[in-house]
PDB file of N, CA and C in Angstrom:
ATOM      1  N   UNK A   1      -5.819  10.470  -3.585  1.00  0.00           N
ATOM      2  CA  UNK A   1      -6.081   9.094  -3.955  1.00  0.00           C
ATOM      3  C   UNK A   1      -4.776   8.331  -4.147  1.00  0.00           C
ATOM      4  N   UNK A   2      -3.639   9.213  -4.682  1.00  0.00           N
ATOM      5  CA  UNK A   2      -2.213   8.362  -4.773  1.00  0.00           C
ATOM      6  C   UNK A   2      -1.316   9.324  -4.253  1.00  0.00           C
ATOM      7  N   UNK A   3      -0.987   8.916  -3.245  1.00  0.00           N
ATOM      8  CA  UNK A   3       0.296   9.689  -3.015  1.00  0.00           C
ATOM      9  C   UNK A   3       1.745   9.936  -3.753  1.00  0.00           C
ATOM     10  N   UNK A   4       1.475   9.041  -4.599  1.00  0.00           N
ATOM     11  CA  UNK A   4       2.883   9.273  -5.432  1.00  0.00           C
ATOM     12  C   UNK A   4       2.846  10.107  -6.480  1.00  0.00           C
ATOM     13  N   UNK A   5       1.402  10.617  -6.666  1.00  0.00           N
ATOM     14  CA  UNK A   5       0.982  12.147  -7.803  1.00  0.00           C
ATOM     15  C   UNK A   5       0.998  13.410  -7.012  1.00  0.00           C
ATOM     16  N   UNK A   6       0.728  14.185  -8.188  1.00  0.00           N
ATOM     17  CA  UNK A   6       0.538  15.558  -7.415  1.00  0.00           C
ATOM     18  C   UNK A   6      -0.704  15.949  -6.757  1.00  0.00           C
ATOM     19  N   UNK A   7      -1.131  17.107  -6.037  1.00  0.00           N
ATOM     20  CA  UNK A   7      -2.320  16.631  -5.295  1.00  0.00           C
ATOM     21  C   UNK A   7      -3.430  17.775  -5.844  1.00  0.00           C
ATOM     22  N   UNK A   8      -3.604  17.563  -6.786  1.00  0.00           N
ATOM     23  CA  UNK A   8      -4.453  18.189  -7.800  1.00  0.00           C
ATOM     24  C   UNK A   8      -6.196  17.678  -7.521  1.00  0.00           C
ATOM     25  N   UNK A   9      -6.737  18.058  -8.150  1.00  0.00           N
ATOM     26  CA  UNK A   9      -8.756  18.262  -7.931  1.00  0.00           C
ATOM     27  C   UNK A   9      -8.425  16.248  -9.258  1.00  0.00           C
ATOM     28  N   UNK A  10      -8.919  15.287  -8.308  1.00  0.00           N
ATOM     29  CA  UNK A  10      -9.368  13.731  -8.502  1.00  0.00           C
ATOM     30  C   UNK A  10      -8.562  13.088  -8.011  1.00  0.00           C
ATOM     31  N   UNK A  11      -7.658  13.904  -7.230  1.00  0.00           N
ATOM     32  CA  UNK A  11      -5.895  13.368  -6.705  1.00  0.00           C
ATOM     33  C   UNK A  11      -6.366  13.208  -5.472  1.00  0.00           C
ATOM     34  N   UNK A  12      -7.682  13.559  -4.717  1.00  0.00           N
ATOM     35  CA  UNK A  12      -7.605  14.056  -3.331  1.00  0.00           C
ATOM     36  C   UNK A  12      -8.900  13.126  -2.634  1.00  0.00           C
ATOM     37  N   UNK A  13      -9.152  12.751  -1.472  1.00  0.00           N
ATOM     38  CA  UNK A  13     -10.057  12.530  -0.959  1.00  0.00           C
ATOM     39  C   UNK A  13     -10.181  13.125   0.519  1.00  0.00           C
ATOM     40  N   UNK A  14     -11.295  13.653   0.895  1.00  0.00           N
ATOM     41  CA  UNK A  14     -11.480  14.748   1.877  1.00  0.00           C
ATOM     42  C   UNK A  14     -11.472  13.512   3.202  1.00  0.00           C
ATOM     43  N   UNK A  15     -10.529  14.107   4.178  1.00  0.00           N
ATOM     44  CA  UNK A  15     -10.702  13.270   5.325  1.00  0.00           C
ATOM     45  C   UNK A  15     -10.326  14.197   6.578  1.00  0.00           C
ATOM     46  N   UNK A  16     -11.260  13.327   7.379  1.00  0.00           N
ATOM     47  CA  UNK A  16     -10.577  14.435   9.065  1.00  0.00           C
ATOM     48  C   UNK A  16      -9.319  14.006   9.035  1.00  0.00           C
ATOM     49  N   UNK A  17      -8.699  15.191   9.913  1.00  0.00           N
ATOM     50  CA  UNK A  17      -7.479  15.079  10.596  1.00  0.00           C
ATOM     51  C   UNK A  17      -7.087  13.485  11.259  1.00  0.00           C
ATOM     52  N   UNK A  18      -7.954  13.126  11.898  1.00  0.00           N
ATOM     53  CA  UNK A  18      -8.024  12.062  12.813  1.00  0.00           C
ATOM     54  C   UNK A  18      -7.381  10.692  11.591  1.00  0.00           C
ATOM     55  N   UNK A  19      -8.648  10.329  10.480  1.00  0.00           N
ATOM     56  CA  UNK A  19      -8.463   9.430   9.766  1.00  0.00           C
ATOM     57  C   UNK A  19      -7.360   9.710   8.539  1.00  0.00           C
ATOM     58  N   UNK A  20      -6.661  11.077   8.324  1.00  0.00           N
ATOM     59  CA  UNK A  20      -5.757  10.835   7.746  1.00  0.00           C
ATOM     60  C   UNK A  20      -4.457  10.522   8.089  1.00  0.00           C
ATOM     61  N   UNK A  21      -4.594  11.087   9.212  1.00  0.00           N
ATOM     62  CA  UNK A  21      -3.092  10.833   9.939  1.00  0.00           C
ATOM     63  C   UNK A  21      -2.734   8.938  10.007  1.00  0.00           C
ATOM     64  N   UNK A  22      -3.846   8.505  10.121  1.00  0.00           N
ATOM     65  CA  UNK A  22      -3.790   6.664   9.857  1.00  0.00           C
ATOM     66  C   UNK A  22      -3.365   6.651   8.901  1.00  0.00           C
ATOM     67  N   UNK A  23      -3.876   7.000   7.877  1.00  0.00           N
ATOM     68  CA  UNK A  23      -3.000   6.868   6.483  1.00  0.00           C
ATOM     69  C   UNK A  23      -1.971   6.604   6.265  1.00  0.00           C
ATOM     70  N   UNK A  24      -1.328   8.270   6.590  1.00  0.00           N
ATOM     71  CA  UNK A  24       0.160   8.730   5.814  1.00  0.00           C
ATOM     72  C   UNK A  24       0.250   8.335   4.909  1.00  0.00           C
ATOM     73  N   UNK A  25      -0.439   8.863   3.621  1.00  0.00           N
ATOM     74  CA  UNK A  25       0.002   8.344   2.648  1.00  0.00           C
ATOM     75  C   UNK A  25       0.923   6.618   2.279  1.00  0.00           C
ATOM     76  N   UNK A  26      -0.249   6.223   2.855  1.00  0.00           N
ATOM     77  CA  UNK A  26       0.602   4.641   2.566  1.00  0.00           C
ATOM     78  C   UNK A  26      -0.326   3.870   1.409  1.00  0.00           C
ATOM     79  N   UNK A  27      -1.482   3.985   1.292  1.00  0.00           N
ATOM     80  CA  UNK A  27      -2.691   3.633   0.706  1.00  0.00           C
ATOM     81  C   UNK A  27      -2.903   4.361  -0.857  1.00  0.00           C
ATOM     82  N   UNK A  28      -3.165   3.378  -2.232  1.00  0.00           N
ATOM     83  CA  UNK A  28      -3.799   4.031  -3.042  1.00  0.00           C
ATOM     84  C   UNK A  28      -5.273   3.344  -3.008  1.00  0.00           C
ATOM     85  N   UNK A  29      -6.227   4.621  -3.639  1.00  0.00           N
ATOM     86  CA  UNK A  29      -7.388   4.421  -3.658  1.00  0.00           C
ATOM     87  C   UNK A  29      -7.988   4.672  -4.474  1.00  0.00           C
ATOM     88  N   UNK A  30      -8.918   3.619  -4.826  1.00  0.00           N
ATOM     89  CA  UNK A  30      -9.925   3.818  -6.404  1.00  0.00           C
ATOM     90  C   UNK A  30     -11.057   5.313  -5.495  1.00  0.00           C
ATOM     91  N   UNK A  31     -12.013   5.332  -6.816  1.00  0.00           N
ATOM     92  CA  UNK A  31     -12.683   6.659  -7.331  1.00  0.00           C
ATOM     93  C   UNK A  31     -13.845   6.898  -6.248  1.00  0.00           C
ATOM     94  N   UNK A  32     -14.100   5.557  -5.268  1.00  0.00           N
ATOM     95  CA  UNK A  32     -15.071   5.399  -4.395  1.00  0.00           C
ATOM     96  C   UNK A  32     -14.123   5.315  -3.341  1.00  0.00           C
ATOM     97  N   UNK A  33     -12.797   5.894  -2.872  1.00  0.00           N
ATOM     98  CA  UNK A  33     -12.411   5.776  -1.543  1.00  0.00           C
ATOM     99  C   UNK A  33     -12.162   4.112  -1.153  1.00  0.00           C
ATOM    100  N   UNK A  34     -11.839   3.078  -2.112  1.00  0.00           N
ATOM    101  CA  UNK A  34     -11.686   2.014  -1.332  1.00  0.00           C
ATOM    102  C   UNK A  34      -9.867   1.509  -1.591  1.00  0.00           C
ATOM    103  N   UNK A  35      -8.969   0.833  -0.902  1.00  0.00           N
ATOM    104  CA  UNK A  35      -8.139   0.905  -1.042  1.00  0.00           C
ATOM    105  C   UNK A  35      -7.668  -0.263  -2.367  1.00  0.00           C
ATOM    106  N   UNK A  36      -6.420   0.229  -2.850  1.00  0.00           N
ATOM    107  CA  UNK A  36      -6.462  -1.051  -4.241  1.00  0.00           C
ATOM    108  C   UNK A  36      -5.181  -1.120  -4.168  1.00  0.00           C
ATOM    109  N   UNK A  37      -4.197  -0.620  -3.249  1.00  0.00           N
ATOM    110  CA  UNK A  37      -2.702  -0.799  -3.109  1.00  0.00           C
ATOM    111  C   UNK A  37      -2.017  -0.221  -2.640  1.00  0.00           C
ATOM    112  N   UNK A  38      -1.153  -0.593  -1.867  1.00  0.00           N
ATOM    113  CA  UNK A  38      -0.040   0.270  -1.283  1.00  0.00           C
ATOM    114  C   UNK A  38       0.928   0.699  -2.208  1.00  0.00           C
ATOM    115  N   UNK A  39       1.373   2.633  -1.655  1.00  0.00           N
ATOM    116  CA  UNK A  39       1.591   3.400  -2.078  1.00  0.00           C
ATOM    117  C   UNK A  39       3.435   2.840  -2.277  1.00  0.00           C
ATOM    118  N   UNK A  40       3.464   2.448  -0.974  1.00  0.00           N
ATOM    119  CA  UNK A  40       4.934   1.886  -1.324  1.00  0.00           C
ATOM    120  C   UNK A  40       5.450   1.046  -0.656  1.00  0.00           C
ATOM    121  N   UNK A  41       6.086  -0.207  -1.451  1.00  0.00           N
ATOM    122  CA  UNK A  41       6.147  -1.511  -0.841  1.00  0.00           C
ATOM    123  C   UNK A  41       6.355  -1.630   0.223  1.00  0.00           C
ATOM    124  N   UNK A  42       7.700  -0.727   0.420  1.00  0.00           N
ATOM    125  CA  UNK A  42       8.949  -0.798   2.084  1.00  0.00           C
ATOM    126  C   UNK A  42       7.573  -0.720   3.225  1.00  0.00           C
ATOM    127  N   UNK A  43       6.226  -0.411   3.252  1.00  0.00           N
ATOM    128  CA  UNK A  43       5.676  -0.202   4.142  1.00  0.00           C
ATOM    129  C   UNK A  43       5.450  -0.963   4.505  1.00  0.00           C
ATOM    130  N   UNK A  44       5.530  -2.653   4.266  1.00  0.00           N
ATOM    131  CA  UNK A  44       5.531  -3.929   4.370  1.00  0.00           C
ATOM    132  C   UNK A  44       6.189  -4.192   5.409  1.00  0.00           C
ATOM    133  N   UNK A  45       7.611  -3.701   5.750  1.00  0.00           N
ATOM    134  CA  UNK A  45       9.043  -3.457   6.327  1.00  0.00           C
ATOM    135  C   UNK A  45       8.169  -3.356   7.904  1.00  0.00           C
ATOM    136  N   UNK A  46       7.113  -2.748   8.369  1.00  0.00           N
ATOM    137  CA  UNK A  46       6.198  -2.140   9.452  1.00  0.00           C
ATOM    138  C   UNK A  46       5.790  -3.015  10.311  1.00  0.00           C
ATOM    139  N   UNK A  47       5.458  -4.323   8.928  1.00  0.00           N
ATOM    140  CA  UNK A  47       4.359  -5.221   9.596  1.00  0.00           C
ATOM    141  C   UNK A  47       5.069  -6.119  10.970  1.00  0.00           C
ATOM    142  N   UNK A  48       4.364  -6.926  11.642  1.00  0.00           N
ATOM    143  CA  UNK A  48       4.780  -7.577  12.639  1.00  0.00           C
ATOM    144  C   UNK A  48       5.412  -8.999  11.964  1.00  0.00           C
ATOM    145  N   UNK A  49       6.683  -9.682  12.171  1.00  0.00           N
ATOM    146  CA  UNK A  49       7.049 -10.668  11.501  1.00  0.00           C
ATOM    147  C   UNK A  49       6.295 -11.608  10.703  1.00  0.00           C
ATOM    148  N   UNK A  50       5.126 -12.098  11.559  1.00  0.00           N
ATOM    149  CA  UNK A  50       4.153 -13.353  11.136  1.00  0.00           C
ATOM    150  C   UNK A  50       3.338 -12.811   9.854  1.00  0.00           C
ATOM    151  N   UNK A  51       2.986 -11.217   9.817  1.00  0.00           N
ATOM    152  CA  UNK A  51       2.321 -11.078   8.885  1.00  0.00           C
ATOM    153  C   UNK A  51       3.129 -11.037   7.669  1.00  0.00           C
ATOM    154  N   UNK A  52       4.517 -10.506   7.433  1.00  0.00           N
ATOM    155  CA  UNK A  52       4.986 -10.519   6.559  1.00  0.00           C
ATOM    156  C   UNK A  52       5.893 -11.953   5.925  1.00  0.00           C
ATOM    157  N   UNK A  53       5.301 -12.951   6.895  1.00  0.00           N
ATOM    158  CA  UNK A  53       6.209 -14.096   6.492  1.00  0.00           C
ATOM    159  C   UNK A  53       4.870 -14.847   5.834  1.00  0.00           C
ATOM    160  N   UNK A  54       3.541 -14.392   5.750  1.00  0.00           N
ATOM    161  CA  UNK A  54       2.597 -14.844   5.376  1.00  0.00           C
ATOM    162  C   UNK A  54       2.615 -14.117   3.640  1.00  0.00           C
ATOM    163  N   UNK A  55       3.069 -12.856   3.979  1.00  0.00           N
ATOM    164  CA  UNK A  55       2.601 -12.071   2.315  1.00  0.00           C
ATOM    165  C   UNK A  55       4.415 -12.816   1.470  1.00  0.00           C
ATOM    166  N   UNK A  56       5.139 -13.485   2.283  1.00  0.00           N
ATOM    167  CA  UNK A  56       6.260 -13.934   1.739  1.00  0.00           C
ATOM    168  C   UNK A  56       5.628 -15.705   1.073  1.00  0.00           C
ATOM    169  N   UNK A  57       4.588 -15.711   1.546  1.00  0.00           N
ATOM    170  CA  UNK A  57       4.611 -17.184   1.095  1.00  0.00           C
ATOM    171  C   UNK A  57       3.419 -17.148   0.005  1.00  0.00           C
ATOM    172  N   UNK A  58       2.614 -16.097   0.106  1.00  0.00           N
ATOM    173  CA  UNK A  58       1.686 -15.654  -1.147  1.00  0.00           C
ATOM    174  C   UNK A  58       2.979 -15.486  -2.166  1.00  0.00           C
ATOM    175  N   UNK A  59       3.624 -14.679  -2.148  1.00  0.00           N
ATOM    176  CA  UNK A  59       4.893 -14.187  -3.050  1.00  0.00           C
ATOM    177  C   UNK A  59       5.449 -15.635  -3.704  1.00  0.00           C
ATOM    178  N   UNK A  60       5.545 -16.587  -2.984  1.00  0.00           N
ATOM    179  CA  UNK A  60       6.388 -17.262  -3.182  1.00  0.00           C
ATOM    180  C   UNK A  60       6.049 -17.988  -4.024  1.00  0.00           C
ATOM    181  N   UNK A  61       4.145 -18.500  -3.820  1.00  0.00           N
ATOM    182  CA  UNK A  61       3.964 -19.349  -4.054  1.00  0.00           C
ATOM    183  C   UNK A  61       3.544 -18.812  -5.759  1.00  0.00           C
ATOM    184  N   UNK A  62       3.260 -17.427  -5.645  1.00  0.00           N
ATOM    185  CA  UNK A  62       2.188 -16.753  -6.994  1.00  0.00           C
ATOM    186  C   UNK A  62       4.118 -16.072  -7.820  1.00  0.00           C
ATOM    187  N   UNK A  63       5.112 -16.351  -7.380  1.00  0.00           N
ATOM    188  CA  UNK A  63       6.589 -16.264  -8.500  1.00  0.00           C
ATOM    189  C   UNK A  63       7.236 -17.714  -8.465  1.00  0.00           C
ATOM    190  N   UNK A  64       6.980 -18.654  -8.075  1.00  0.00           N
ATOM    191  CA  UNK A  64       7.346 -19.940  -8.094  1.00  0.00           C
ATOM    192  C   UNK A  64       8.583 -19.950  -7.830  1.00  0.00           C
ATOM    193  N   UNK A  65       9.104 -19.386  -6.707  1.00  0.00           N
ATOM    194  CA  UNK A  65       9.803 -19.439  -5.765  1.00  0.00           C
ATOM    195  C   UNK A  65      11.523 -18.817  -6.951  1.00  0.00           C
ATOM    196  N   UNK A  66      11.083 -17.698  -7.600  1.00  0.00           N
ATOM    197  CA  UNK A  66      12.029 -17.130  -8.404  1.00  0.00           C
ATOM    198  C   UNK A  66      12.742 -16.238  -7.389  1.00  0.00           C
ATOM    199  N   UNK A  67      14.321 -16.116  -7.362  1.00  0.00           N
ATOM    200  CA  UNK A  67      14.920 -15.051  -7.453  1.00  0.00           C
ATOM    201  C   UNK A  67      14.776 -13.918  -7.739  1.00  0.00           C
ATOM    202  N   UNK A  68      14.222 -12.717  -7.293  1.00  0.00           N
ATOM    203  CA  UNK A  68      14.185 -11.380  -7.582  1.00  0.00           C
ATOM    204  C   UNK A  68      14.898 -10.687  -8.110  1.00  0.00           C
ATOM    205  N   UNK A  69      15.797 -10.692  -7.592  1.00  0.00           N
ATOM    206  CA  UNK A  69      17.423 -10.095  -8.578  1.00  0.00           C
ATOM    207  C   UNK A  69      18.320 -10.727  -9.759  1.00  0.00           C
ATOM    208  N   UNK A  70      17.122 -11.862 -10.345  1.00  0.00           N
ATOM    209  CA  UNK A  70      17.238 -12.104 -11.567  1.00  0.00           C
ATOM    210  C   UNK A  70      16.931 -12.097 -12.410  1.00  0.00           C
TER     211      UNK A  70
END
């Protein structure tokens, strides 16, 4: 369910080969298998420009256009 835990019995959700390999551990997931966040930001880094200049303007608009490294 999180890849960033250990993979212990409520840690796990059973999947074919096929649909985990989509994964890779990029996805966390609530208790019903649905996704509620990525495992880790940089996977953002993946997307095709337009999409990430779109999750840059959600960002922007929901930190009011703050500096990060401040």
């Amino acid at each position: 369910m999180d890849p960033n835990k250990e993979l212990i019995a409520g840690n796990i959700i059973p999947q074919c080969q096929k649909c985990n390999r989509g994964d890779r551990n990029r996805w966390v997931y609530d208790e019903r298998g649905r996704v509620i966040k990525l495992a880790k930001p940089n996977f953002v880094k993946n997307f095709d420009k337009e999409v990430r200049y779109k999750i840059y303007q959600i960002l922007y608009k929901e930190f009011e256009g703050k500096n990060p490294n401040k």
